[in-house]
N, C-alpha and C. Protein backbone atom coordinates (compact mmCIF):
# COMPACT_ATOMS: atom_id res chain seq x y z
N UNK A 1 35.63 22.18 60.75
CA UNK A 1 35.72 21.00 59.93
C UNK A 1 34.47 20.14 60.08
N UNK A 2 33.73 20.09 61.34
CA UNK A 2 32.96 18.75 61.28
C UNK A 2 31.74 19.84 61.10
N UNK A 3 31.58 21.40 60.45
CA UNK A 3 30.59 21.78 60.48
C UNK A 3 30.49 21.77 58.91
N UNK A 4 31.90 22.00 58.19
CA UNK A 4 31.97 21.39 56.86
C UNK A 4 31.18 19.67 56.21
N UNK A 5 32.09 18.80 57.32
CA UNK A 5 31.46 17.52 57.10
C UNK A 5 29.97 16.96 57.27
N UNK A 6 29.42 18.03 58.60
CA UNK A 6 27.51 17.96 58.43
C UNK A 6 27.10 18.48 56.83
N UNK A 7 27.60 19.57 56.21
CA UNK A 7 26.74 20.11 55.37
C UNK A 7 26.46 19.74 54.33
N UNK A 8 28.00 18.83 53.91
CA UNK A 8 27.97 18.09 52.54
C UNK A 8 27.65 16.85 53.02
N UNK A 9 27.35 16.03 54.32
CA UNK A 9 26.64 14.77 54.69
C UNK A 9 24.96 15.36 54.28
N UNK A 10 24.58 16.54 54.47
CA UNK A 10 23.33 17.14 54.60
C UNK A 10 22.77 17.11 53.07
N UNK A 11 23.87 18.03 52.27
CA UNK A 11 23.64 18.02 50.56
C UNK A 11 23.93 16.63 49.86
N UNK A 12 24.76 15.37 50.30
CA UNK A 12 24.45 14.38 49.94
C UNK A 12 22.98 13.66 50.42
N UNK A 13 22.88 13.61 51.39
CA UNK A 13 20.84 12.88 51.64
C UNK A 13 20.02 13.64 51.33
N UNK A 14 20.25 15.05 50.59
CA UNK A 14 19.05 15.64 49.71
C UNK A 14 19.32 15.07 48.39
N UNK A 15 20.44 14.83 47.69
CA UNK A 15 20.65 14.57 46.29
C UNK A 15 20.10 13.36 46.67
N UNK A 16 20.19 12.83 47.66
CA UNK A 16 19.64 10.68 47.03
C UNK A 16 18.26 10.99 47.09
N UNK A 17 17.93 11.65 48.21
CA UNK A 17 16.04 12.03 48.05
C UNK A 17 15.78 12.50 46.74
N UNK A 18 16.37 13.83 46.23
CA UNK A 18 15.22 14.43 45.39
C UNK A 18 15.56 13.53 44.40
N UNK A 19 16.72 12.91 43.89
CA UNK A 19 17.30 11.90 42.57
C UNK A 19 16.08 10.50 42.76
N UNK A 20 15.74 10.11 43.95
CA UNK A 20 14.89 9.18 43.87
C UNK A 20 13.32 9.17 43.95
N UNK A 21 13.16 10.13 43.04
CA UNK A 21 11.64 10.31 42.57
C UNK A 21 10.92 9.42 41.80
N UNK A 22 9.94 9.89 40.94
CA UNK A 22 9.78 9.04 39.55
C UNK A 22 10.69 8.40 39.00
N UNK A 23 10.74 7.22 37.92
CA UNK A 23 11.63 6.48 37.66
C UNK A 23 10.84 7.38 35.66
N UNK A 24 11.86 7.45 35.20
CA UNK A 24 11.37 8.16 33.87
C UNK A 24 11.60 7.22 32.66
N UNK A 25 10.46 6.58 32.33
CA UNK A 25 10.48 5.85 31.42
C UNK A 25 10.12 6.60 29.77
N UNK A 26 10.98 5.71 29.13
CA UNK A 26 10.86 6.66 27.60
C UNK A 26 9.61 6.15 27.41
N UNK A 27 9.52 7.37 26.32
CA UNK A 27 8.32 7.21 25.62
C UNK A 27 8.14 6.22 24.18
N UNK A 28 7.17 5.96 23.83
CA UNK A 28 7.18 4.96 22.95
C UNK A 28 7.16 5.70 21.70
N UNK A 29 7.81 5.17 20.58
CA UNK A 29 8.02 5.80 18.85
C UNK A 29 6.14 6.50 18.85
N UNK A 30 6.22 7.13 18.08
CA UNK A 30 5.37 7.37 17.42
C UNK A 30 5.00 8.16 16.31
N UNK A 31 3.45 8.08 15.41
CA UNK A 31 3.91 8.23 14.36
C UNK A 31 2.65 9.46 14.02
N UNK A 32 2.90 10.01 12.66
CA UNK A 32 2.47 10.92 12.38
C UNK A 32 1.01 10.41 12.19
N UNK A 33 -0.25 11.50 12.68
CA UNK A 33 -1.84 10.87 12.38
C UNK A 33 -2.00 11.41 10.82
N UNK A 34 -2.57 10.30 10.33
CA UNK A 34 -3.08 10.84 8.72
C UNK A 34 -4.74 10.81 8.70
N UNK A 35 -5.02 11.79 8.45
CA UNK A 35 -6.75 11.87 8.40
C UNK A 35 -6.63 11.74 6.74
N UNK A 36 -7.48 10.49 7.17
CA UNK A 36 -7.93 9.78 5.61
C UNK A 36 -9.11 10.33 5.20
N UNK A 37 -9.75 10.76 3.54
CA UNK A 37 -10.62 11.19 3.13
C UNK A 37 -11.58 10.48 2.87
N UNK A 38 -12.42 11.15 3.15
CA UNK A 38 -13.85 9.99 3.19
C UNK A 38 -13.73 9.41 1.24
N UNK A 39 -14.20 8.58 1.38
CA UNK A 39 -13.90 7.15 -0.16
C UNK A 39 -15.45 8.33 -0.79
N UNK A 40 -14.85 8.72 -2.10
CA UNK A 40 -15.70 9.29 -3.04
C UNK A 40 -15.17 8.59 -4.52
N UNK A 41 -16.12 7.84 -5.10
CA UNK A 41 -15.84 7.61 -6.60
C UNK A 41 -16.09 8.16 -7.85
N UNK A 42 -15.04 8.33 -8.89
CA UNK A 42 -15.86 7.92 -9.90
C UNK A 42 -15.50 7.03 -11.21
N UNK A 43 -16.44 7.18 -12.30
CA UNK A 43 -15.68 6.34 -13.40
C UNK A 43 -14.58 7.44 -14.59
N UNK A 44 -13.49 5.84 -14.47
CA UNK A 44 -12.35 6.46 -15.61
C UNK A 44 -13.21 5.31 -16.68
N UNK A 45 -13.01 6.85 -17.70
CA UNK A 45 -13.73 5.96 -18.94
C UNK A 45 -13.02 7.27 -19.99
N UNK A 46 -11.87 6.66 -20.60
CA UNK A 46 -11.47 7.59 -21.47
C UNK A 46 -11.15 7.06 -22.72
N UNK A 47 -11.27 7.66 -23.74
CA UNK A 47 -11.24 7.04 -25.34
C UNK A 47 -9.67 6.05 -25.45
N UNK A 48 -8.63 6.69 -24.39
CA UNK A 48 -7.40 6.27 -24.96
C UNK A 48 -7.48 4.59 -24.05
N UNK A 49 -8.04 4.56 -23.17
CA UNK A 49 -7.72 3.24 -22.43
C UNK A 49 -8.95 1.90 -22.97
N UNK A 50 -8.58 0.77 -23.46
CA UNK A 50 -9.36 -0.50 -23.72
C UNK A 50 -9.64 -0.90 -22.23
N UNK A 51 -9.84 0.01 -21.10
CA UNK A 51 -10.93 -0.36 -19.59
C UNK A 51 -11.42 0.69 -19.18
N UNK A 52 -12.36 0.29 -18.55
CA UNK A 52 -12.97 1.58 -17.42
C UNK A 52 -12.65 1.25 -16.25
N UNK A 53 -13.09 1.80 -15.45
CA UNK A 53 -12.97 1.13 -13.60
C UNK A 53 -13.75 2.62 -12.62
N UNK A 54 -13.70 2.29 -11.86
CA UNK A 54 -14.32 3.40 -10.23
C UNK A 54 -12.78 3.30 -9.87
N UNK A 55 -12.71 4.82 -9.44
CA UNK A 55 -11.09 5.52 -8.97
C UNK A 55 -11.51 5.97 -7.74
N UNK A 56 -11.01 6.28 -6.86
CA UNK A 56 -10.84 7.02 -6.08
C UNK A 56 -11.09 8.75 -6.20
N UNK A 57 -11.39 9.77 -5.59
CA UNK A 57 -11.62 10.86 -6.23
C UNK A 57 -10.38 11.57 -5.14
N UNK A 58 -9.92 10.55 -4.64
CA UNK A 58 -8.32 10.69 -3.70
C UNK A 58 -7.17 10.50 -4.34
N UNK A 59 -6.82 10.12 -5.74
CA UNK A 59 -6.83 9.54 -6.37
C UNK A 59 -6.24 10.46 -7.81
N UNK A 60 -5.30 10.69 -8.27
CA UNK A 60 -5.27 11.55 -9.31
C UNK A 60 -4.56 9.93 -10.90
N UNK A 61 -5.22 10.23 -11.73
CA UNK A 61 -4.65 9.20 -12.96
C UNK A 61 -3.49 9.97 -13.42
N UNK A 62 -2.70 9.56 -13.80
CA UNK A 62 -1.34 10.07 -14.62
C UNK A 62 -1.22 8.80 -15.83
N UNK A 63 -0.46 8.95 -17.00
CA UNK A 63 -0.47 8.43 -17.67
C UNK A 63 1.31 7.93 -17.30
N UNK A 64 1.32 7.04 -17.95
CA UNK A 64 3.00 6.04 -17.21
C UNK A 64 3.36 5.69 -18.42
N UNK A 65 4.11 6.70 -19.19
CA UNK A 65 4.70 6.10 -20.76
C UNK A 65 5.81 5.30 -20.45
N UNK A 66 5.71 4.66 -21.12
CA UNK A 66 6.62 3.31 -21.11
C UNK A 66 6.77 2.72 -22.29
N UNK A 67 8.07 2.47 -23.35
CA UNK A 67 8.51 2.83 -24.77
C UNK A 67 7.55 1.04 -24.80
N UNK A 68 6.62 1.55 -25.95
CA UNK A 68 5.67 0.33 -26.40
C UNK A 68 4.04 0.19 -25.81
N UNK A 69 4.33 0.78 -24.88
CA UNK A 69 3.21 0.63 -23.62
C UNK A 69 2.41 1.57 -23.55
N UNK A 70 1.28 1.60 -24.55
CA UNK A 70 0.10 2.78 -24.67
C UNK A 70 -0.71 2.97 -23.57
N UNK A 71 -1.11 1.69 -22.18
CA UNK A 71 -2.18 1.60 -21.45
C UNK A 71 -1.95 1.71 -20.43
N UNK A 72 -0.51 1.88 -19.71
CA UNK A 72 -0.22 1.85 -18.72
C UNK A 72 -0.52 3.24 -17.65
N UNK A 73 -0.87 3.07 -16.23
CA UNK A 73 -1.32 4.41 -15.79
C UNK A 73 -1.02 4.31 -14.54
N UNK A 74 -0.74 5.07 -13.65
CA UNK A 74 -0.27 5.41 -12.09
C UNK A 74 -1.64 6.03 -11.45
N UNK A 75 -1.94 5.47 -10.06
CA UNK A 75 -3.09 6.34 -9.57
C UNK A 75 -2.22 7.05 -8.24
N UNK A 76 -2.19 7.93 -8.86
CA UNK A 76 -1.49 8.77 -7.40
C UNK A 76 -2.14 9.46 -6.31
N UNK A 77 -1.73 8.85 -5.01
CA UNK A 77 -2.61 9.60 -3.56
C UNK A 77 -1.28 10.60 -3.23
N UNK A 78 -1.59 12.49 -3.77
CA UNK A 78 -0.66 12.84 -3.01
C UNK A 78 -0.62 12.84 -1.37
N UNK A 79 -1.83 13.42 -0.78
CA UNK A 79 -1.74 13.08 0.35
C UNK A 79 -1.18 11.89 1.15
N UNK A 80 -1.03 10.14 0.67
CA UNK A 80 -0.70 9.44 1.04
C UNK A 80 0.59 8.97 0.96
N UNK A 81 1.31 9.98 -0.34
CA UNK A 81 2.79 9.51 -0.81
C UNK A 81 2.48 8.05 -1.11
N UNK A 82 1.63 7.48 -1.93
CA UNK A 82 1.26 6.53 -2.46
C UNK A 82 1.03 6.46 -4.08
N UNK A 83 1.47 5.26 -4.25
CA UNK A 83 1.13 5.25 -5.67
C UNK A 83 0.79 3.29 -6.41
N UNK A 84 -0.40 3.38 -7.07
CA UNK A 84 -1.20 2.16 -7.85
C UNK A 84 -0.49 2.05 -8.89
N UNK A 85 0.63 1.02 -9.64
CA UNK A 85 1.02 1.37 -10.64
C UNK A 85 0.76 0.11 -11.74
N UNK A 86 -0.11 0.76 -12.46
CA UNK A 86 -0.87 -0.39 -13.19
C UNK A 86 -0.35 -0.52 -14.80
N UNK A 87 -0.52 -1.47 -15.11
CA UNK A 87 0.33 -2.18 -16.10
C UNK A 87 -0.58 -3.03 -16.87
N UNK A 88 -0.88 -2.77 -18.49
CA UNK A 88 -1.83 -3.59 -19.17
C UNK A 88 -1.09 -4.15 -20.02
N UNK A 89 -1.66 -5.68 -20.44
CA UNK A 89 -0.68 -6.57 -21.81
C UNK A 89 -2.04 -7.16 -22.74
N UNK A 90 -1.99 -7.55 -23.44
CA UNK A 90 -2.55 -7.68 -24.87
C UNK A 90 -1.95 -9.42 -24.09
N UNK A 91 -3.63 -10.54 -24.58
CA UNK A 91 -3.11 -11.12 -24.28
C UNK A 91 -2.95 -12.36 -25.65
N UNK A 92 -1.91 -12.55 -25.71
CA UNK A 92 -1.63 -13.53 -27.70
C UNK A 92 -0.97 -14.81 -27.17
N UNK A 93 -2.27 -15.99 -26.22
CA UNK A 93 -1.79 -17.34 -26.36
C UNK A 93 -0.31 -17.24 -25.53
N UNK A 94 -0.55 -16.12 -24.29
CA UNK A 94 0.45 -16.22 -23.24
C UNK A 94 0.41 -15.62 -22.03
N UNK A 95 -1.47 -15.99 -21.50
CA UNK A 95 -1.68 -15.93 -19.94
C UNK A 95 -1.28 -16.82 -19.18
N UNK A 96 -0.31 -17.51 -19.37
CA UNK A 96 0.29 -18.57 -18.52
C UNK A 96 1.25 -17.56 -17.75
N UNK A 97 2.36 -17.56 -19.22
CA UNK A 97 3.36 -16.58 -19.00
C UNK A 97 3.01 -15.00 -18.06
N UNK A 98 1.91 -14.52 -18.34
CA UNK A 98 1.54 -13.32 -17.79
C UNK A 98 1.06 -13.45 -16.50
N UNK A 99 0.41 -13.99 -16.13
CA UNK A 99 0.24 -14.73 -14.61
C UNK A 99 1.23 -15.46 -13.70
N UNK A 100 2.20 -16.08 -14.33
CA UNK A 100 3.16 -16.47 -13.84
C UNK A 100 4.15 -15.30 -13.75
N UNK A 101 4.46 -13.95 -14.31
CA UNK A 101 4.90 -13.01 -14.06
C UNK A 101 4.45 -12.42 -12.91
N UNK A 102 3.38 -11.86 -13.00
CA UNK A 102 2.78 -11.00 -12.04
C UNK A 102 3.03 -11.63 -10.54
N UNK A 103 2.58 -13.15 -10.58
CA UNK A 103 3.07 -14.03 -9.15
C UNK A 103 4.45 -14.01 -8.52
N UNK A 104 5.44 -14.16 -9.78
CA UNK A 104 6.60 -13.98 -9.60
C UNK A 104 7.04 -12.60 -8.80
N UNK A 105 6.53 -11.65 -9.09
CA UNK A 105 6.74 -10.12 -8.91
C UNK A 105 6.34 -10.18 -7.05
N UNK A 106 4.99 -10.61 -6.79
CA UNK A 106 4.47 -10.72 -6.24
C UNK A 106 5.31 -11.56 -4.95
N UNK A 107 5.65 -12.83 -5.48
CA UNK A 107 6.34 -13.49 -4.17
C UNK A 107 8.41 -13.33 -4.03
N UNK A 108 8.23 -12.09 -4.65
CA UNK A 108 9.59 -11.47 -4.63
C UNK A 108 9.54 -10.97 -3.28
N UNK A 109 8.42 -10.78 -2.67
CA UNK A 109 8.40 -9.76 -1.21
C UNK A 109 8.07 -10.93 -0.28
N UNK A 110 8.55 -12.06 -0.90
CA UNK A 110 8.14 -13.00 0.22
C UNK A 110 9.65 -13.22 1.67
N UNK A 111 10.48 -12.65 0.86
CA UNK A 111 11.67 -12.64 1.97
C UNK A 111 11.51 -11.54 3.10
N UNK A 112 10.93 -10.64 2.78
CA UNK A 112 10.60 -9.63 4.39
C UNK A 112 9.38 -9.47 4.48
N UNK A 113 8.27 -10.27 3.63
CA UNK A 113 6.63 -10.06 4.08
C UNK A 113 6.56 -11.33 5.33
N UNK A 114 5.44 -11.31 5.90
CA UNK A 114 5.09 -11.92 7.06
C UNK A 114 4.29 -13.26 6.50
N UNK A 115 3.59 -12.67 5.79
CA UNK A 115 2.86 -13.05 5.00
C UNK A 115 2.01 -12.95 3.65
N UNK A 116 1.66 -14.19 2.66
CA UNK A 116 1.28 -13.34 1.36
C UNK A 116 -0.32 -14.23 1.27
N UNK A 117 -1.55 -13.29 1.46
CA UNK A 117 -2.47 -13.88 1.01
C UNK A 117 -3.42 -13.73 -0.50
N UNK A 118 -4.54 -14.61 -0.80
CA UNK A 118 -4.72 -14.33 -2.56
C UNK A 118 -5.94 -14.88 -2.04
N UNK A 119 -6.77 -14.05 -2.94
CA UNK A 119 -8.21 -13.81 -2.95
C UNK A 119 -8.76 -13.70 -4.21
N UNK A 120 -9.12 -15.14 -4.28
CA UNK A 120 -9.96 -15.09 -5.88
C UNK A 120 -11.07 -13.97 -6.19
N UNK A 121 -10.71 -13.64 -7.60
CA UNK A 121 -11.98 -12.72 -7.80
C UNK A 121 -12.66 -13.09 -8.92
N UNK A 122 -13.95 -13.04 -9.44
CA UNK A 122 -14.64 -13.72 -10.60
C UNK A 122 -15.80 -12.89 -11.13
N UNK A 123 -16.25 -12.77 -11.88
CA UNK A 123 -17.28 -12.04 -11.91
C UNK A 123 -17.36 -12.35 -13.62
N UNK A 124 -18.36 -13.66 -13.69
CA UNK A 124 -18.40 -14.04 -14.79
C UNK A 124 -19.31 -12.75 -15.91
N UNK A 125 -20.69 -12.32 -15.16
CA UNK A 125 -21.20 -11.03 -16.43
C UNK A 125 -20.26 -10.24 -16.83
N UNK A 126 -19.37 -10.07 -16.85
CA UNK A 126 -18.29 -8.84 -16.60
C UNK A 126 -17.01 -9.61 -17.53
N UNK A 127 -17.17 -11.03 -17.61
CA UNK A 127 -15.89 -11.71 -17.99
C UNK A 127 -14.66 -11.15 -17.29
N UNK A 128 -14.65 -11.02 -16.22
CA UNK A 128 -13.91 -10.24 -15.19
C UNK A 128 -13.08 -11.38 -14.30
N UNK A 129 -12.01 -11.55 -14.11
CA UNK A 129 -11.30 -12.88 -13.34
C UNK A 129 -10.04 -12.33 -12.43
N UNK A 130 -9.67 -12.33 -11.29
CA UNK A 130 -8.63 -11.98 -10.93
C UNK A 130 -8.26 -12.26 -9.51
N UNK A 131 -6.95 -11.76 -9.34
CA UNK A 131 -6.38 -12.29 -7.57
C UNK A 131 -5.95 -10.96 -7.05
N UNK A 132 -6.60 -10.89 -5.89
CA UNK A 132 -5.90 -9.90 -5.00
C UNK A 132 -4.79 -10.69 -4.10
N UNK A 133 -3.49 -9.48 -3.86
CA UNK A 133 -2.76 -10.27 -3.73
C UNK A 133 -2.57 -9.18 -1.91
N UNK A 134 -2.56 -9.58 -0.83
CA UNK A 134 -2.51 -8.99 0.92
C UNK A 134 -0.97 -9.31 1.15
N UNK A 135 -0.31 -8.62 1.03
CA UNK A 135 1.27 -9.18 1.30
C UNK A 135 1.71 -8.15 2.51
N UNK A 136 1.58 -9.08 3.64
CA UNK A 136 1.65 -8.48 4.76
C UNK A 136 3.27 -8.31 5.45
N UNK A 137 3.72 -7.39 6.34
CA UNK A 137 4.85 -6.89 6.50
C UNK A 137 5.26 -5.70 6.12
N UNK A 138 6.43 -5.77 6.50
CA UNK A 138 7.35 -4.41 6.32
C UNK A 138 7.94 -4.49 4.61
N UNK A 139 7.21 -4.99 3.68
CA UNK A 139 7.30 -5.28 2.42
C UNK A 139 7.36 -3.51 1.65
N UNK A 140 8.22 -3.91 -0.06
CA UNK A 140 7.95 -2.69 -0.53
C UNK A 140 6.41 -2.42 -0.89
N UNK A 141 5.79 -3.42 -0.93
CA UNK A 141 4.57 -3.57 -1.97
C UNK A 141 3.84 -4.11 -0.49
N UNK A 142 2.29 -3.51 -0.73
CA UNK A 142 1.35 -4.12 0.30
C UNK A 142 0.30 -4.76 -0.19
N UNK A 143 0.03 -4.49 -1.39
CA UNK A 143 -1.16 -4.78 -2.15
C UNK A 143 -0.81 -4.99 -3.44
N UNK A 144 -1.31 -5.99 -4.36
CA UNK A 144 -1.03 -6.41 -5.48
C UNK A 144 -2.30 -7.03 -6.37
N UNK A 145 -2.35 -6.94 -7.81
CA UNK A 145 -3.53 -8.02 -8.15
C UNK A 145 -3.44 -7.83 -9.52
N UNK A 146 -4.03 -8.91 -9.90
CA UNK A 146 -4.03 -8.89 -11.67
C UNK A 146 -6.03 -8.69 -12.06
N UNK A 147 -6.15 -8.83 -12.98
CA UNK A 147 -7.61 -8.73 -13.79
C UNK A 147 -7.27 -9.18 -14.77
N UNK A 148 -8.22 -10.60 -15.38
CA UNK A 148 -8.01 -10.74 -17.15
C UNK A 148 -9.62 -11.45 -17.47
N UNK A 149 -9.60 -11.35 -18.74
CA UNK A 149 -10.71 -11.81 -19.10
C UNK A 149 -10.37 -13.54 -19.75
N UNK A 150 -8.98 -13.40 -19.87
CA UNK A 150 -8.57 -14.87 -19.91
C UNK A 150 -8.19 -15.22 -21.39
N UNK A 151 -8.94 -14.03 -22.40
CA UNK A 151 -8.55 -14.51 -24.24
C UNK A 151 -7.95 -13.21 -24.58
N UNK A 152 -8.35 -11.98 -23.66
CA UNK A 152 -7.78 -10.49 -24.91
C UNK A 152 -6.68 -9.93 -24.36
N UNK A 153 -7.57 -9.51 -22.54
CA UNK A 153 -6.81 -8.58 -22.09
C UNK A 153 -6.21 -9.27 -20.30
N UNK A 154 -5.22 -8.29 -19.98
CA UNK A 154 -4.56 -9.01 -18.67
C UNK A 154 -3.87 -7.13 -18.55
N UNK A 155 -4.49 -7.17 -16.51
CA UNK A 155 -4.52 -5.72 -15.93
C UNK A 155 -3.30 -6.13 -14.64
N UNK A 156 -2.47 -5.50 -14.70
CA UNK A 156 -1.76 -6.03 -13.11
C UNK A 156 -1.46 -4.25 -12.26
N UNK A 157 -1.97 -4.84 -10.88
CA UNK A 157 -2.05 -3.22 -10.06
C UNK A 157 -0.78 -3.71 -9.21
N UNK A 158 0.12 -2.76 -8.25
CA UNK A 158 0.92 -3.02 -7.31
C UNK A 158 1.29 -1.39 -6.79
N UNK A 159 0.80 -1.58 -5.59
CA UNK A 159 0.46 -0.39 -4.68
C UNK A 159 2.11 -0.11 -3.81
N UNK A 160 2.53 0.88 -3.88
CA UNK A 160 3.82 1.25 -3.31
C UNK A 160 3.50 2.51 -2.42
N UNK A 161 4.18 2.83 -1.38
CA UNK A 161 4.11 3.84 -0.96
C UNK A 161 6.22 4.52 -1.38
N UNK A 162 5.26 5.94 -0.92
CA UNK A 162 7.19 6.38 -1.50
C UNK A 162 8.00 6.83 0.16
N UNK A 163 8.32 6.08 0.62
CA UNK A 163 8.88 5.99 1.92
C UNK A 163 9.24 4.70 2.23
N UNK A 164 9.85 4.36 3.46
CA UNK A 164 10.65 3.32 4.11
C UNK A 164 9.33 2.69 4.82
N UNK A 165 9.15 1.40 4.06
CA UNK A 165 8.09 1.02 4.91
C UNK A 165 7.89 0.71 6.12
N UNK A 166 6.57 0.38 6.94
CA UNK A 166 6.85 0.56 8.21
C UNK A 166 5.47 -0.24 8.47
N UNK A 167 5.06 -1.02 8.84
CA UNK A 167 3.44 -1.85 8.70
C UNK A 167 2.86 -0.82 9.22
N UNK A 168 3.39 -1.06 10.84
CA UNK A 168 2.44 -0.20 11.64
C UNK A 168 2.12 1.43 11.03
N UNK A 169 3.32 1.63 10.55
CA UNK A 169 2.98 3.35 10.27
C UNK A 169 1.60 3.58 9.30
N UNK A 170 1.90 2.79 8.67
CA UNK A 170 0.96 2.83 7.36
C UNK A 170 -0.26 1.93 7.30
N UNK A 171 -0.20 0.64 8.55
CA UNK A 171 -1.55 0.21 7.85
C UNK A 171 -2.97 1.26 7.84
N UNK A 172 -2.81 2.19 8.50
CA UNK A 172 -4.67 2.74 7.95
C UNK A 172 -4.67 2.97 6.76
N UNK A 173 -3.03 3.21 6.50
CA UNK A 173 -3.53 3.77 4.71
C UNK A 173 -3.52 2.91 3.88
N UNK A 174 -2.94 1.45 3.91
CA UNK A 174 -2.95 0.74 3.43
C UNK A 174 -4.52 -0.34 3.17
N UNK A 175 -5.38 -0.05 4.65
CA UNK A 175 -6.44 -0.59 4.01
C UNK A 175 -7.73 0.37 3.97
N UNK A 176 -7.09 1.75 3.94
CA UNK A 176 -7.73 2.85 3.28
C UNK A 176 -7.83 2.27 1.64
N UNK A 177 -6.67 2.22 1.09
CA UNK A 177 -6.39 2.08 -0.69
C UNK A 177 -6.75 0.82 -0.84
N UNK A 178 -6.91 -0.59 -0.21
CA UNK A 178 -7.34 -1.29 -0.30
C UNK A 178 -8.85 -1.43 -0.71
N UNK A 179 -9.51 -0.59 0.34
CA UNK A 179 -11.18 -0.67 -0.12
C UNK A 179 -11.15 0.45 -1.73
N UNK A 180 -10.05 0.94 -2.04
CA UNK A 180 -9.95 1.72 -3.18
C UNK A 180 -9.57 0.73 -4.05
N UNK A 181 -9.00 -0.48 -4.47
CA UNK A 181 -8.26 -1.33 -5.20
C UNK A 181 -9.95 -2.69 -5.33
N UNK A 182 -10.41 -3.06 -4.09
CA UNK A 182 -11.46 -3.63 -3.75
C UNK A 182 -12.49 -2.81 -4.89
N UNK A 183 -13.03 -1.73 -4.90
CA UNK A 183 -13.61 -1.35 -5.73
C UNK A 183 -13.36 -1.44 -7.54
N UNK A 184 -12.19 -0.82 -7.23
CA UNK A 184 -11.62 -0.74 -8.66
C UNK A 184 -11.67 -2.13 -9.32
N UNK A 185 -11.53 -3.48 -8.67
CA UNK A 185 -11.26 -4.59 -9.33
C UNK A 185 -13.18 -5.05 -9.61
N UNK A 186 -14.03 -4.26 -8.48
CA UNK A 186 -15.68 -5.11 -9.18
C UNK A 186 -15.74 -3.91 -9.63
N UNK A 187 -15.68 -2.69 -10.06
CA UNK A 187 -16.61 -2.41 -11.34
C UNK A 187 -15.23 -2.14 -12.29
N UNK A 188 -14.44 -2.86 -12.50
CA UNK A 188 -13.75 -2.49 -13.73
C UNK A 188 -14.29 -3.63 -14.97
N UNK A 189 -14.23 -3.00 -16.21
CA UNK A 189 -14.79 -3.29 -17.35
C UNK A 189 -13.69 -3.35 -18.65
N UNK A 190 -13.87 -4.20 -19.27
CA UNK A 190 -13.27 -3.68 -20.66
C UNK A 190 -14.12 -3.60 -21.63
N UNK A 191 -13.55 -2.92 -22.45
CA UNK A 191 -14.26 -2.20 -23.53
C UNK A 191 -14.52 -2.82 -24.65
N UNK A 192 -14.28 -3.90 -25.50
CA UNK A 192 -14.26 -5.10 -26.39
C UNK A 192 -14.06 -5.96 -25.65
């Protein structure tokens, strides 16, 4: 009996030793690496659209029919599961209204963004005028902005990714498409 009671006194002070080793701390989330493509441009300049602009060559155009809506166009990153979805209006004595839309749209993501910043843009040779819109957070939308010349035409972009957003997951790609949106807004042009 007490040669019984040494052995399992013996196999209990090995279990507290070897059990009190390292202390095993989890590991932290992490997320998939995206190797971003080096920024190559060029110009969309096609008979059917009243603009041009510098695209991305990351970047595929699709056309976005929409019943009435001849100008409208998607810039799709497949690699990024991203998508630019741009929206043109004719403008008839109601850029109030059209600017006050686009803002509206815009501070809809103000209930789970962190923050929403706006960055005038101008570029009088060009008759070129517009706001980038930085809407920071776990928002659906990360990036936003309009373009108008103020009498004809009015351009509104809003960048989505197609997943559950996530800041951290996504900001490289987010200000990957940014310096892509950054471009697109100084050399875009209209055509009349």
């Amino acid at each position: 009996m007490q040669n019984y009671i040494l052995k399992i006194s013996v196999l209990i002070v090995g279990i507290v030793f070897i059990s009190c080793g390292e202390v095993s701390i989890p590991k932290p989330y992490g997320y998939f690496r995206v190797d971003l493509p080096t920024n190559n441009y060029q110009t969309i300049d096609t008979l059917i659209l009243p603009y041009r602009f510098d695209m991305s060559a990351s970047a595929v155009l699709e056309q976005h029919p929409e019943p009435g809506e001849n100008y409208w166009i998607d810039l799709h990153y497949p690699t990024l599961n991203a998508n630019i979805y741009c929206s043109y209006k004719s403008v008839k004595n109601n850029l109030t209204e059209l600017t006050e839309d686009a803002r509206r749209y815009v501070y809809k993501h103000s209930i789970k963004a962190d923050g929403i910043s706006e960055k005038v843009f101008s570029n009088a040779d060009k008759n070129m005028y517009g706001i980038l819109y930085d809407i920071e957070g776990n928002t659906a939308s990360s990036i936003q902005f309009v373009l108008t010349d103020s009498t004809k035409h009015f351009f509104r972009g809003a960048l989505y990714f197609e997943n559950v957003p996530n800041k951290d997951s996504i900001a490289p790609m987010v200000e990957f498409i940014r310096e892509d949106i950054v471009r697109l807004m100084e050399s875009f042009e209209w055509k009349n």
